[in-house]
Protein backbone atom coordinates (compact mmCIF):
# COMPACT_ATOMS: atom_id res chain seq x y z
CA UNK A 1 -4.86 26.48 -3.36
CA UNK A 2 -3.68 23.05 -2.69
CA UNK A 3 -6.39 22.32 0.29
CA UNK A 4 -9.26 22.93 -2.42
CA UNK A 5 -7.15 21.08 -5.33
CA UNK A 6 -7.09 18.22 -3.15
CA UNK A 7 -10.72 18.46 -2.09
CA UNK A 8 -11.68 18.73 -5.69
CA UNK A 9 -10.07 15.64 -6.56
CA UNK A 10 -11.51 13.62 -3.28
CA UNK A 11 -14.88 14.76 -4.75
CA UNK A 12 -14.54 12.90 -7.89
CA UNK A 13 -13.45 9.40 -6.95
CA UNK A 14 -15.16 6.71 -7.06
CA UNK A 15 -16.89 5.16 -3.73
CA UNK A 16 -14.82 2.06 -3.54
CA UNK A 17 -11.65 4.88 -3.46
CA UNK A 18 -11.90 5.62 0.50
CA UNK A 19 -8.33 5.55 1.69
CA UNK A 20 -7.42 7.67 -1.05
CA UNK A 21 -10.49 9.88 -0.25
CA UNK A 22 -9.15 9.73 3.59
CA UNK A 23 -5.71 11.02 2.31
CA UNK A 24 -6.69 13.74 0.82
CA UNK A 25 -8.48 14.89 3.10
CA UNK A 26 -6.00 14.89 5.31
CA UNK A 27 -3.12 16.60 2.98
CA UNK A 28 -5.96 19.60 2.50
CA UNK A 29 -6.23 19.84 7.01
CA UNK A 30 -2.33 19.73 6.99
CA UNK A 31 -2.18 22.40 4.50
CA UNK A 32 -4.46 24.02 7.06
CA UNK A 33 -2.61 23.49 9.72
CA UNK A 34 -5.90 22.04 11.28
CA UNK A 35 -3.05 19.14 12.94
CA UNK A 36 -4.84 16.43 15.13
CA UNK A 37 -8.11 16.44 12.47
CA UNK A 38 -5.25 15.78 9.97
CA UNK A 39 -3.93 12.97 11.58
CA UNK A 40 -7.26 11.55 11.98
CA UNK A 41 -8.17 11.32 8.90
CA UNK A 42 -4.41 10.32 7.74
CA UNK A 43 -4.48 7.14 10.29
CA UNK A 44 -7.96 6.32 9.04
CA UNK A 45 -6.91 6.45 5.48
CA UNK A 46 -3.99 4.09 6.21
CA UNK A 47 -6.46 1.58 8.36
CA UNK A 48 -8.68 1.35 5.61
CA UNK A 49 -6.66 -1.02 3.53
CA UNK A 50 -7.42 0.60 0.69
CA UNK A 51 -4.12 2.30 -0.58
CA UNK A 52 -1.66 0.89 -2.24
CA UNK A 53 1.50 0.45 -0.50
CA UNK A 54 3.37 3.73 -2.08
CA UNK A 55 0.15 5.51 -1.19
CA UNK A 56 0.44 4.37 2.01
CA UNK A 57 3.31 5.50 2.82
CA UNK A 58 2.96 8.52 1.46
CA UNK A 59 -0.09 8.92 3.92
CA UNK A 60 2.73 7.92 6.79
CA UNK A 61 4.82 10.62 5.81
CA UNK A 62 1.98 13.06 5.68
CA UNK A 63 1.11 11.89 9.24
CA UNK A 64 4.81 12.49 10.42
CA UNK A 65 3.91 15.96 9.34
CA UNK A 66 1.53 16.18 11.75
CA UNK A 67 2.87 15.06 14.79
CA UNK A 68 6.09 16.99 14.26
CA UNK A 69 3.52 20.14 14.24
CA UNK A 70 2.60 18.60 17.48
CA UNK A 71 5.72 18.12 19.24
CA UNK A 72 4.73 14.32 19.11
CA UNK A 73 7.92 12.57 19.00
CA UNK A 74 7.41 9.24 19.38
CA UNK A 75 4.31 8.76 17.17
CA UNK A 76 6.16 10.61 14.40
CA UNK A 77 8.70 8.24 14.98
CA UNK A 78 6.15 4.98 15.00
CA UNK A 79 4.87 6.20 11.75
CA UNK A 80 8.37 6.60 10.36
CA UNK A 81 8.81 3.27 11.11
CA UNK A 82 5.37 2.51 9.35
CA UNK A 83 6.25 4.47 6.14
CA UNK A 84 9.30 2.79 6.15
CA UNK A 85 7.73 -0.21 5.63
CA UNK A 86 5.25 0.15 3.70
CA UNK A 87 7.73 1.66 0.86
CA UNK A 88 11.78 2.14 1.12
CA UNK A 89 12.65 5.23 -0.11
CA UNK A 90 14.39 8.00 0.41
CA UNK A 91 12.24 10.48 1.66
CA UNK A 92 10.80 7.47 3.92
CA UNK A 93 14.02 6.35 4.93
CA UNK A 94 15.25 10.21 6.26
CA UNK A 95 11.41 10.61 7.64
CA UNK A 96 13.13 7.76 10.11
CA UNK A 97 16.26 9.07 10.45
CA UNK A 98 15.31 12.06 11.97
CA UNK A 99 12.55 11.29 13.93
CA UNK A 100 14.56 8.51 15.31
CA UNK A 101 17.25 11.40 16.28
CA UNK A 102 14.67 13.85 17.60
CA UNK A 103 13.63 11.22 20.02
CA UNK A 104 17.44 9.84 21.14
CA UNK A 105 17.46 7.38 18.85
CA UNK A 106 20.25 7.37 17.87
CA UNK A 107 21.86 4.41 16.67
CA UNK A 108 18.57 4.15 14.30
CA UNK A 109 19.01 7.76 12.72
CA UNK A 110 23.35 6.65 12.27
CA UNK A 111 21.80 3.25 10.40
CA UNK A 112 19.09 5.06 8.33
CA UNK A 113 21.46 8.12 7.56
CA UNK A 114 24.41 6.13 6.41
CA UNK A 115 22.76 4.12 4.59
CA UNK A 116 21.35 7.98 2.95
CA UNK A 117 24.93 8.83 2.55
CA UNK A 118 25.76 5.65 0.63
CA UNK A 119 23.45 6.17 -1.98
CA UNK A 120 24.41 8.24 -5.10
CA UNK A 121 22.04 11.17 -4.59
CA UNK A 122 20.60 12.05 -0.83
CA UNK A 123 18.03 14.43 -0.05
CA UNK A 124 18.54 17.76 1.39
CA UNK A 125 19.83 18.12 5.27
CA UNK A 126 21.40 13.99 4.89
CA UNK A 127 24.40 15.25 5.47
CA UNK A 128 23.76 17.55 8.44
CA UNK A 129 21.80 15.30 10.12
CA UNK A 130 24.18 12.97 9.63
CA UNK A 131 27.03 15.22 11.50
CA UNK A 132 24.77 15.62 14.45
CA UNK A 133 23.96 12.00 15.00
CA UNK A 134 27.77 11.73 14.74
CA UNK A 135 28.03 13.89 17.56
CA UNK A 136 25.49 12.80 19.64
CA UNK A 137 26.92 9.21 19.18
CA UNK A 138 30.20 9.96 20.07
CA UNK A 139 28.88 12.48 23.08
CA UNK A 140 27.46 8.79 24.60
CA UNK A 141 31.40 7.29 24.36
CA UNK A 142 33.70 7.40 26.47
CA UNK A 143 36.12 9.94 25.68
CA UNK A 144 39.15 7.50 24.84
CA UNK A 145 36.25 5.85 22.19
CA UNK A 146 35.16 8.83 20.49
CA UNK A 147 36.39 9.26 16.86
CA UNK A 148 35.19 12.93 15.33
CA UNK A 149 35.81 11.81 11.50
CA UNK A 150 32.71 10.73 10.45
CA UNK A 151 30.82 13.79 11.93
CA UNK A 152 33.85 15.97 10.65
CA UNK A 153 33.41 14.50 7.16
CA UNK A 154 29.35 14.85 7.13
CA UNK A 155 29.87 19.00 7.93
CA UNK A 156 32.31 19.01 4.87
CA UNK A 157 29.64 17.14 2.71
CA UNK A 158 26.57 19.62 4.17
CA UNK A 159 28.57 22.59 3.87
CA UNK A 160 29.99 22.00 0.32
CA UNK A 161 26.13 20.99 -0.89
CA UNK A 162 24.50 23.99 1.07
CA UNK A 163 27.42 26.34 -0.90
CA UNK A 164 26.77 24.59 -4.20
CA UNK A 165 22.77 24.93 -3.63
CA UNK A 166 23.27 28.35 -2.42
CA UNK A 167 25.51 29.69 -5.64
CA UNK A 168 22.85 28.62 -8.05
């Protein structure tokens, strides 16, 4: 499978290639579910300053993995913030966004999901996730302050996409 594919391909690098090593080793114990010896070995591939910043956040990511197995909130959240970062993208960018909302959060996951919805292709659950930060936003207003269209308009956008994805 992908555990021994990955262990494989740690096997043949060179020496000098230890972060990378680190990682995937840690991508085969997450596919393992082996969890905290995962992170381990995902933290000490990021520490070793060996892996180039795309890498590196793709270690992040990997460690977010982890911790959300663990019902570790806030260090997901830390290494969000880490991947982040290290490399803007997408997937790094809704990594935040939701393990900013999972924690409370919330005017963090709003930022990072917005900024998601603004772009001209977001990856699966934006808009959902989107909708409940909405919600939860609006849920800390005072009820003369709340305004329901931007959560309103997220469900529209999530259901349409989850009817489009669901048709083909």
């Amino acid at each position: 499978g992908r555990a021994d594919d990955a262990m494989a391909l740690a096997a043949r690098l060179p020496a000098d290639a230890k972060g990378a090593k680190l990682y995937l080793d840690g991508l085969g114990k997450l596919s393992r579910k082996d969890w905290a010896d995962a992170a381990r070995k995902l933290v000490e591939a990021v520490d070793s300053n060996t892996l180039p910043p795309a890498l590196g956040s793709k270690a992040m990511l990997a460690l977010c993995r982890a911790y959300a197995a663990q019902g570790a909130g806030e260090e997901r959240l830390v290494s969000a913030r880490h991947a982040h970062r290290l490399s803007d993208t997408l997937a790094s960018r809704l990594e935040r966004a939701t393990a900013a909302l999972e924690v409370g959060m919330v005017e963090e996951a709003l930022a990072n999901l917005r900024h998601l919805a603004a772009q001209p292709r977001q990856p699966s659950g934006t808009w959902l996730r989107l909708a409940r930060a909405a919600v939860e936003h609006n849920a800390g207003l005072p009820p003369l302050r709340r305004g329901w269209t931007e959560a309103e308009q997220a469900l529209d956008r999530g259901e349409r996409i989850d009817l489009r994805e669901t048709q083909h």
